[in-house]
Protein backbone atom coordinates (compact mmCIF):
# COMPACT_ATOMS: atom_id res chain seq x y z
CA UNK A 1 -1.02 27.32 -6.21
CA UNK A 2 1.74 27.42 -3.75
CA UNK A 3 2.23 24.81 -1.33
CA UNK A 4 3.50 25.06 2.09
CA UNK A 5 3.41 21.52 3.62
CA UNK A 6 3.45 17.96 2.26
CA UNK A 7 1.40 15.41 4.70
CA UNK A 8 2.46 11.95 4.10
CA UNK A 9 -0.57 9.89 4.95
CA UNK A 10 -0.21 6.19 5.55
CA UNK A 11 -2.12 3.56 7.39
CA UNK A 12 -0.55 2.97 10.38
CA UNK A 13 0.32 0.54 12.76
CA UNK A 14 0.77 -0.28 16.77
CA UNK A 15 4.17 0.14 18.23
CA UNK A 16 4.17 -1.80 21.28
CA UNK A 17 1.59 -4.88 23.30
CA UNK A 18 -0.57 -2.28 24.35
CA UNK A 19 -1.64 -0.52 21.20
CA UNK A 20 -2.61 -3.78 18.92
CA UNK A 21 -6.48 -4.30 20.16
CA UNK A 22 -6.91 -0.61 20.21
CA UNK A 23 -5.13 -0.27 16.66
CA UNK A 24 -6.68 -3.44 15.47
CA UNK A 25 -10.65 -1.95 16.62
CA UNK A 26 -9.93 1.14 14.35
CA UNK A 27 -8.84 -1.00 11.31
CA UNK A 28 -12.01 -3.07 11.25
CA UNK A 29 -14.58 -0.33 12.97
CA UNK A 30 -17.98 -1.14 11.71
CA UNK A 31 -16.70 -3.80 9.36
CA UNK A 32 -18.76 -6.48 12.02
CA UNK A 33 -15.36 -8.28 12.60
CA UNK A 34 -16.19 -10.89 15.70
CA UNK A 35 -13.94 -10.43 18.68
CA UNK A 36 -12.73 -13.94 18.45
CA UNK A 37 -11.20 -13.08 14.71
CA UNK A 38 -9.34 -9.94 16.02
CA UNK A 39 -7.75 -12.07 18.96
CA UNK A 40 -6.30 -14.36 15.98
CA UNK A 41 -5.13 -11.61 14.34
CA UNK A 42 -3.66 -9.66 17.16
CA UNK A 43 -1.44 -12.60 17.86
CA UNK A 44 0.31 -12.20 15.02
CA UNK A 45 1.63 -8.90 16.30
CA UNK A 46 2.23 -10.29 19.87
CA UNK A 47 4.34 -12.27 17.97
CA UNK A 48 6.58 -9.60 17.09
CA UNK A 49 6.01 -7.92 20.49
CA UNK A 50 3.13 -6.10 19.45
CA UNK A 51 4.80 -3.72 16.99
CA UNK A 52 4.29 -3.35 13.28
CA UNK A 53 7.83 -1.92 11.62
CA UNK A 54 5.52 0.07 9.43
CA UNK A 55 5.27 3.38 11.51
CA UNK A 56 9.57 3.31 11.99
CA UNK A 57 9.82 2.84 8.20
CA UNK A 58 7.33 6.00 7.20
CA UNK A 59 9.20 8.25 9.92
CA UNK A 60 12.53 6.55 7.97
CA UNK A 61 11.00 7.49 4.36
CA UNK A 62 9.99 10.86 5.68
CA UNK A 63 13.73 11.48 6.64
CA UNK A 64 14.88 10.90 3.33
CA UNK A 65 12.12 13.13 1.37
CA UNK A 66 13.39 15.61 3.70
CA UNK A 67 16.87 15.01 2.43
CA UNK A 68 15.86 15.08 -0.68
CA UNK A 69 13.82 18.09 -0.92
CA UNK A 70 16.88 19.97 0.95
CA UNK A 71 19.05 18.76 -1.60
CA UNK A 72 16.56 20.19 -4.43
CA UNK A 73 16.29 23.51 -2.39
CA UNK A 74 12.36 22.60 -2.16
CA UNK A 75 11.38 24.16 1.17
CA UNK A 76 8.30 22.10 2.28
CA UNK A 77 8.01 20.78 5.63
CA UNK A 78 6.85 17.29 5.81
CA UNK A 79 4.08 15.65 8.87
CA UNK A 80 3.12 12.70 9.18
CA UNK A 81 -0.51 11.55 9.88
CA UNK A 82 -2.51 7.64 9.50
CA UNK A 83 -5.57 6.17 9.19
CA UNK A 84 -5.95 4.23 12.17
CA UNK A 85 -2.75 4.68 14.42
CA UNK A 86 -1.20 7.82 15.98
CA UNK A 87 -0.40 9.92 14.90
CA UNK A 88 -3.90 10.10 13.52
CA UNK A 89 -4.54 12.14 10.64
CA UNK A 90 -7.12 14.47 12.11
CA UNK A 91 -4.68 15.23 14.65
CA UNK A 92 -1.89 16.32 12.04
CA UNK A 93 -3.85 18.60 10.13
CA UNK A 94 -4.96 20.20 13.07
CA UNK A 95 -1.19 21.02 13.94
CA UNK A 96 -0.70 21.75 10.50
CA UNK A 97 -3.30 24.62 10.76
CA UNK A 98 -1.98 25.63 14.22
CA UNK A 99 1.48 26.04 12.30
CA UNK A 100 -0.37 28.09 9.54
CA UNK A 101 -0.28 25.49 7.29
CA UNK A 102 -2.91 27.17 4.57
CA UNK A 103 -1.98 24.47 0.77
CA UNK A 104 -0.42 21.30 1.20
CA UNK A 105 -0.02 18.41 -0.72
CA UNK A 106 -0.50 14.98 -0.13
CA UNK A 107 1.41 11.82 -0.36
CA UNK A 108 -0.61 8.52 0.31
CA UNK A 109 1.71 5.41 0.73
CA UNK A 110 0.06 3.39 -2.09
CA UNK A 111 0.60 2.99 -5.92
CA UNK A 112 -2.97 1.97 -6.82
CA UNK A 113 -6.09 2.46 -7.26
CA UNK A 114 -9.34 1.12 -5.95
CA UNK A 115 -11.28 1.95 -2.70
CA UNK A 116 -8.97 0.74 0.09
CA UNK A 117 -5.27 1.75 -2.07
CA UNK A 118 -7.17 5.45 -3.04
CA UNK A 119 -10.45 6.49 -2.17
CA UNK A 120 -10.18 5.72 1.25
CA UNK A 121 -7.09 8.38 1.67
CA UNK A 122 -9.82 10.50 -0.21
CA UNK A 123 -12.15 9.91 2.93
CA UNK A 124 -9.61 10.29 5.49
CA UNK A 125 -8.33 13.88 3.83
CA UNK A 126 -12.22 14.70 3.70
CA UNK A 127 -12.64 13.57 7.79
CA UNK A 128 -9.98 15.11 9.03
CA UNK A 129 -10.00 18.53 7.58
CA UNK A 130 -14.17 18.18 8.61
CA UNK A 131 -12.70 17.84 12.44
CA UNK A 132 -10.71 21.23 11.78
CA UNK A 133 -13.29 23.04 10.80
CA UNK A 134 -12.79 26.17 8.72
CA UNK A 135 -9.42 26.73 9.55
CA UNK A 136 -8.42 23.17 8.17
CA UNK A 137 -5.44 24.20 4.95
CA UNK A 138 -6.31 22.97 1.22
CA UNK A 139 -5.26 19.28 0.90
CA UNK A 140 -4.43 18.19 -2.79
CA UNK A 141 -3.88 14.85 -3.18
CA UNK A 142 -0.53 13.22 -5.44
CA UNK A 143 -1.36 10.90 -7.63
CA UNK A 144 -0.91 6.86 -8.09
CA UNK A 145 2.37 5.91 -9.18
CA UNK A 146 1.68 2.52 -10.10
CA UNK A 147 4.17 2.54 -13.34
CA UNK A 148 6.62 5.36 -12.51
CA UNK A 149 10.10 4.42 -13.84
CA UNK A 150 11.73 4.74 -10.15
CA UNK A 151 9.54 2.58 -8.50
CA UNK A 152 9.86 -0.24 -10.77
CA UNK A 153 13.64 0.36 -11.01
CA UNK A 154 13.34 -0.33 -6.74
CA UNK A 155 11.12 -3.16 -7.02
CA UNK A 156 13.29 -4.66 -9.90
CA UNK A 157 17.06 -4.12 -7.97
CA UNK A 158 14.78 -5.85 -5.28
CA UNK A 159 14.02 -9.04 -7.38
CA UNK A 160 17.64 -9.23 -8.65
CA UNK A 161 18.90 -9.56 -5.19
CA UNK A 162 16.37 -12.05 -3.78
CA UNK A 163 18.17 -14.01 -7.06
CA UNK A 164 21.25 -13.30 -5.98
CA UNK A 165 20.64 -14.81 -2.79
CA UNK A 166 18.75 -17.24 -4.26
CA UNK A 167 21.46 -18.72 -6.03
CA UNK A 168 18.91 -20.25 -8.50
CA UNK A 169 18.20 -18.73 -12.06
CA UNK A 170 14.95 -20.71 -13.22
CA UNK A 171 13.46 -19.99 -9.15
CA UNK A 172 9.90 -19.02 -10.08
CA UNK A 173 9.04 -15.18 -9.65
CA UNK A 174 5.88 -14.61 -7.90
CA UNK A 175 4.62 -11.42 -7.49
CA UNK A 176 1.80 -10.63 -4.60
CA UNK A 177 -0.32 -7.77 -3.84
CA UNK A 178 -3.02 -7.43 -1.02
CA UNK A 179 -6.50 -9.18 -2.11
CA UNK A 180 -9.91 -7.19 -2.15
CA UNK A 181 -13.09 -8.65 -2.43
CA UNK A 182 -13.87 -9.75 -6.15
CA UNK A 183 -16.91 -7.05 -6.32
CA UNK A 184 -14.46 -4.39 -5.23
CA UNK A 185 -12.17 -4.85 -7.38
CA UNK A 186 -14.93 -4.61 -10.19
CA UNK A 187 -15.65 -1.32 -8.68
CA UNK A 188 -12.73 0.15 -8.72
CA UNK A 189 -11.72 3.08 -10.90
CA UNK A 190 -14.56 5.32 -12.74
CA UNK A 191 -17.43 3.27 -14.26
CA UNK A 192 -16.53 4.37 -18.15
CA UNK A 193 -13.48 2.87 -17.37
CA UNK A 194 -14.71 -0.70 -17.12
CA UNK A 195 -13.53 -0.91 -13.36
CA UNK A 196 -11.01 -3.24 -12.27
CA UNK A 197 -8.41 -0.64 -12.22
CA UNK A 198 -6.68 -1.86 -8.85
CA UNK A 199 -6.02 -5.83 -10.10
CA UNK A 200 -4.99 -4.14 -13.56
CA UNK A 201 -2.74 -2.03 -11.88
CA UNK A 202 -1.20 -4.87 -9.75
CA UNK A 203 -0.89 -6.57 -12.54
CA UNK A 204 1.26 -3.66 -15.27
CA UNK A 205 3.33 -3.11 -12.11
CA UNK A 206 4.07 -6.82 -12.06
CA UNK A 207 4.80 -7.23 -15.83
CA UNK A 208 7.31 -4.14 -15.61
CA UNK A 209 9.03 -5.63 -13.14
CA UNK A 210 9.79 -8.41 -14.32
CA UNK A 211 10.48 -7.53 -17.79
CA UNK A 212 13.19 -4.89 -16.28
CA UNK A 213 14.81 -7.89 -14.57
CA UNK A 214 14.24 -10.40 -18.07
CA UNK A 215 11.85 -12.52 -16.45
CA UNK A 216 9.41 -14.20 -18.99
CA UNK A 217 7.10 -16.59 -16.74
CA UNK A 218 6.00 -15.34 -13.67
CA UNK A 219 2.41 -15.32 -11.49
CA UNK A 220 0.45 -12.55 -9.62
CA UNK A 221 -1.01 -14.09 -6.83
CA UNK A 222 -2.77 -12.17 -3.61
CA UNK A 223 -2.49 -12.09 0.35
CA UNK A 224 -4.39 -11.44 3.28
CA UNK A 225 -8.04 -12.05 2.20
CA UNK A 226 -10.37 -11.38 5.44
CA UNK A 227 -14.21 -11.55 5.41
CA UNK A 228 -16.46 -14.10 5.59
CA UNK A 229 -15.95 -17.40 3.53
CA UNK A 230 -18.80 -16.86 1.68
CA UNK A 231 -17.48 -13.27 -0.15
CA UNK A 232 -15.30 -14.22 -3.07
CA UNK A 233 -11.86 -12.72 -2.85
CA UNK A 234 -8.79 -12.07 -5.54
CA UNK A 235 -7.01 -15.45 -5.47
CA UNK A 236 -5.06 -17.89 -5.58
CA UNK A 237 -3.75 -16.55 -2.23
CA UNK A 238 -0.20 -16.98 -2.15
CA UNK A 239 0.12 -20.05 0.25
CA UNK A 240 -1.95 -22.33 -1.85
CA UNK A 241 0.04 -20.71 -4.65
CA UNK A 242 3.08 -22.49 -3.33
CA UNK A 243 1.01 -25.53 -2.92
CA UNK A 244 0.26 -25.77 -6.76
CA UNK A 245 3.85 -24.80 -7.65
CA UNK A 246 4.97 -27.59 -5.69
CA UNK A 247 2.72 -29.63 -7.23
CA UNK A 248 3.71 -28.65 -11.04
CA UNK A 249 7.47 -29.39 -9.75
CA UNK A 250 8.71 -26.33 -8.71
CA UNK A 251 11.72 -26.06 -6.56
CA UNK A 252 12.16 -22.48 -5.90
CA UNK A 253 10.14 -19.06 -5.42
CA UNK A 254 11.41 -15.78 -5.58
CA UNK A 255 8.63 -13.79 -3.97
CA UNK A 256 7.86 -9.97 -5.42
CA UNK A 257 5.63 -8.31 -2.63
CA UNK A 258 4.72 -5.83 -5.51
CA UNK A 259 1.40 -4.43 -3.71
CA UNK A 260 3.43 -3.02 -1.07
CA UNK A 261 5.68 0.57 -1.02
CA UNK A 262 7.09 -1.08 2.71
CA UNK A 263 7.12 -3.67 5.16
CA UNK A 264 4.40 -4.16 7.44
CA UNK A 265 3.19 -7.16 9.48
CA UNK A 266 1.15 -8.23 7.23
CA UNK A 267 3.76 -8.74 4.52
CA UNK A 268 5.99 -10.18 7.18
CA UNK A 269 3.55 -12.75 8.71
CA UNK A 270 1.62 -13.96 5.27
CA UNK A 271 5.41 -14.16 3.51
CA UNK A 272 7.92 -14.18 5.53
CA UNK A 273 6.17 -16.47 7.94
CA UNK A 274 3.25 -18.39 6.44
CA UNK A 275 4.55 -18.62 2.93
CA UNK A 276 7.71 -19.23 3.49
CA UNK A 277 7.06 -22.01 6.07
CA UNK A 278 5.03 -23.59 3.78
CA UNK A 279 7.88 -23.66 0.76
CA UNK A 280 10.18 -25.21 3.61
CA UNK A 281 7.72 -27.75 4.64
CA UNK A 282 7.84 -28.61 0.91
CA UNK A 283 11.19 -28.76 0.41
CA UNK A 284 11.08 -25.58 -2.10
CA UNK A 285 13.42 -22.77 -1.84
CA UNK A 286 11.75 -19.07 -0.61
CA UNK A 287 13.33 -15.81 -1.01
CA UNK A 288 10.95 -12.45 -0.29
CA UNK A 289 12.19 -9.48 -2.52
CA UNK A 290 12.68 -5.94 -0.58
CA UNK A 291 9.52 -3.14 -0.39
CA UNK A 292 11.28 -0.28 -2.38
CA UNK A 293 10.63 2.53 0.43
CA UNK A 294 14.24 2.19 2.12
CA UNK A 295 15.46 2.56 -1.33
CA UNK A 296 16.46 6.35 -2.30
CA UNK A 297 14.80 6.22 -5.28
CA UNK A 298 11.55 5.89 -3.40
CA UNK A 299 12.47 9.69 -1.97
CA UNK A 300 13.31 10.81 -5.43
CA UNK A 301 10.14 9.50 -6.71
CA UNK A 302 7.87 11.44 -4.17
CA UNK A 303 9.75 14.78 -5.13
CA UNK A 304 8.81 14.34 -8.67
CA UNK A 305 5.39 13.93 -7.85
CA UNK A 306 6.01 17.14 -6.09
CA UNK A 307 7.52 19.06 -9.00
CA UNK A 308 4.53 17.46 -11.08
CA UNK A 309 2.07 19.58 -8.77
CA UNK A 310 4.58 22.51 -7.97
CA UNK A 311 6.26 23.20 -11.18
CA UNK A 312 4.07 21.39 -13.43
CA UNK A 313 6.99 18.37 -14.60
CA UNK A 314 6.49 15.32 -16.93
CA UNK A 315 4.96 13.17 -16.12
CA UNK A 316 6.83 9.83 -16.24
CA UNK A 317 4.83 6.72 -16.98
CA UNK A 318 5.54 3.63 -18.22
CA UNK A 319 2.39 2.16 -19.29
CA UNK A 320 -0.68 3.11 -20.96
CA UNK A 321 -2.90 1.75 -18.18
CA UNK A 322 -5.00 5.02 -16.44
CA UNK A 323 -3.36 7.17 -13.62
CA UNK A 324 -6.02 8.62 -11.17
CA UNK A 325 -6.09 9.19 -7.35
CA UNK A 326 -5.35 12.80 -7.60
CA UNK A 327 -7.81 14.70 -5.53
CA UNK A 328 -8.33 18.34 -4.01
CA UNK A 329 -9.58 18.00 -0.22
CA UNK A 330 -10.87 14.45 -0.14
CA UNK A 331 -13.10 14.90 -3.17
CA UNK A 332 -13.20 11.14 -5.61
CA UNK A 333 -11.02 12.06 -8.78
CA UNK A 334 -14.23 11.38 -10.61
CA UNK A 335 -17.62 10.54 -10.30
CA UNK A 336 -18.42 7.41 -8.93
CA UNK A 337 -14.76 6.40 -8.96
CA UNK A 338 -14.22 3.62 -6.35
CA UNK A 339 -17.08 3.33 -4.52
CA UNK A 340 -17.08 1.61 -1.45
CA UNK A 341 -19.38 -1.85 -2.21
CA UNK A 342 -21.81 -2.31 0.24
CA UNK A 343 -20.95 -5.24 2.93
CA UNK A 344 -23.17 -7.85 3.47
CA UNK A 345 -25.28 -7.82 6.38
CA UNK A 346 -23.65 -9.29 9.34
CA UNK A 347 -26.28 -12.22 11.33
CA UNK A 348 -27.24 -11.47 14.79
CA UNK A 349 -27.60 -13.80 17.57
CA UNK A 350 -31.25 -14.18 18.20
């Protein structure tokens, strides 16, 4: 097939005071999220005057794929569409099919699997080209790039300089990746597969990158749990991480966020905030690695992906672990793949 567009799909995020209850209400729509939890978490982007850096940092990314295809003579015109924040997806592929957009591909800003890092691009493809109607153009999907040589190379240039700015050889290398609740996790990737695709993922990425840098010990700890107390989550979460690394006599972290392609709030308030307040209340050293997406190997990697679709490429791997999350028009990459667990039934004032 040819391809005439790439839409690079991310999440999104508010970009001034205004848009953060409005943003935040999209993020958690249906989810039964009490209005006193999303004041909490709204504060945390008041703190930064309401404004995630994540939208700056796609449009940034997006520049240099554009760069980068011009420099490969690959003509393919690149929009940008999220989840939850303008500009919305449903919106983008509209314009796309008022530019005559008819086959594009599709970038999703995450590495993994599982239903919130894949299968919920998968939905958004599938909702928005639903509000275009008939005229909406094919959408095929890239796939996860968990392992790909160039974004461990990133991540692992990353570590090395969080070292060298460290100043401390034996600091402890953590590596931490958003959590998911315990029975998602179980559900993610196709059933034959055994599930637990995204934590397995997390955790290959992790061992890459830190055998690219020589690291031998290191953890994989998680961030950002939400949800009622009651719903187990991935853990340790990364604060009480520190807390038990203190404990064992640890003086110094170097902190991987290795379930992240860029900065958002969330990595900046759970690490560079909460976790790393917490190492300086306990007298430990904290240094937070960079995301790779500012990195221009994070532009190269997307144009392979490309050239995998367009001119049929290698693929480059470099782990045996299972690479899904390629999809035609928001269709699962196989049955049952991900499946969004059911959430448990929120109580009602009587």
């Amino acid at each position: 097939m040819d391809y005439d567009a790439l839409l690079w799909l991310s999440f999104g995020g508010p970009e001034g005071p205004d848009d953060v209850m409005p943003f935040l209400e999209n993020v958690t729509r249906g989810r039964g999220v009490p209005p006193e939890r999303l004041a909490e978490v709204a504060e945390h982007y008041h703190h930064f005057g309401g404004v995630s850096p994540i939208n700056r940092l796609n449009r940034e990314a997006i520049a240099a794929v554009e760069s980068e295809l011009a420099a490969q003579n690959i003509d393919l015109p690149v929009y940008f569409g999220n989840r939850n924040w303008h500009p919305m997806v449903e919106d983008t592929v509209a314009r796309m099919a008022a530019d005559g957009v008819r086959h594009a591909l599709v970038f999703s800003t995450s590495a993994y699997g599982g239903y919130s890092a894949c299968r919920q691009y998968d939905e958004d493809i599938r909702r928005a080209r639903a509000a275009v109607g008939d005229g909406a153009p094919q959408l095929v999907k890239l796939r996860q790039f968990f392992d790909h040589p160039l974004f461990i190379a990133a991540f692992a240039d990353g570590v090395r300089k969080a070292y060298e700015q460290m100043g401390d050889p034996t600091a402890r290398l953590v590596f931490v990746a958003h959590s998911v609740p315990t029975a998602a996790d179980a559900a993610s990737g196709p059933p034959e597969e055994g599930g637990h695709r995204y934590s397995r993922q997390v955790a290959e990425a992790s061992r890459l990158v830190a055998a690219e840098v020589g690291v031998d010990t290191y953890d994989v700890v998680w961030q950002s749990r939400s949800g009622p107390p009651q719903v187990p989550w991935l853990e340790p979460d990364i604060v009480d991480h520190i807390d038990a690394l203190h404990e064992a006599g640890v003086k110094a972290v170097v902190c991987c966020p290795i379930g992240f392609v860029s900065d958002h709030l969330e990595v900046i308030w759970d690490l560079d905030n909460e976790a790393a307040e917490r190492a300086t209340e306990l007298g430990m050293s904290f240094v937070r690695s960079a995301t790779p997406n500012s990195d221009p190997r994070f532009a190269q990697l997307v144009v392979e992906l490309i050239r995998e679709q367009t001119e049929n490429a290698p693929v480059r791997k470099l782990s045996e672990l299972v690479t899904g999350g390629d999809t035609a028009n928001g269709e699962p990459c196989a049955v049952r793949c991900c499946e969004p667990v059911p959430r448990p039934a929120v109580a009602q004032n009587a």
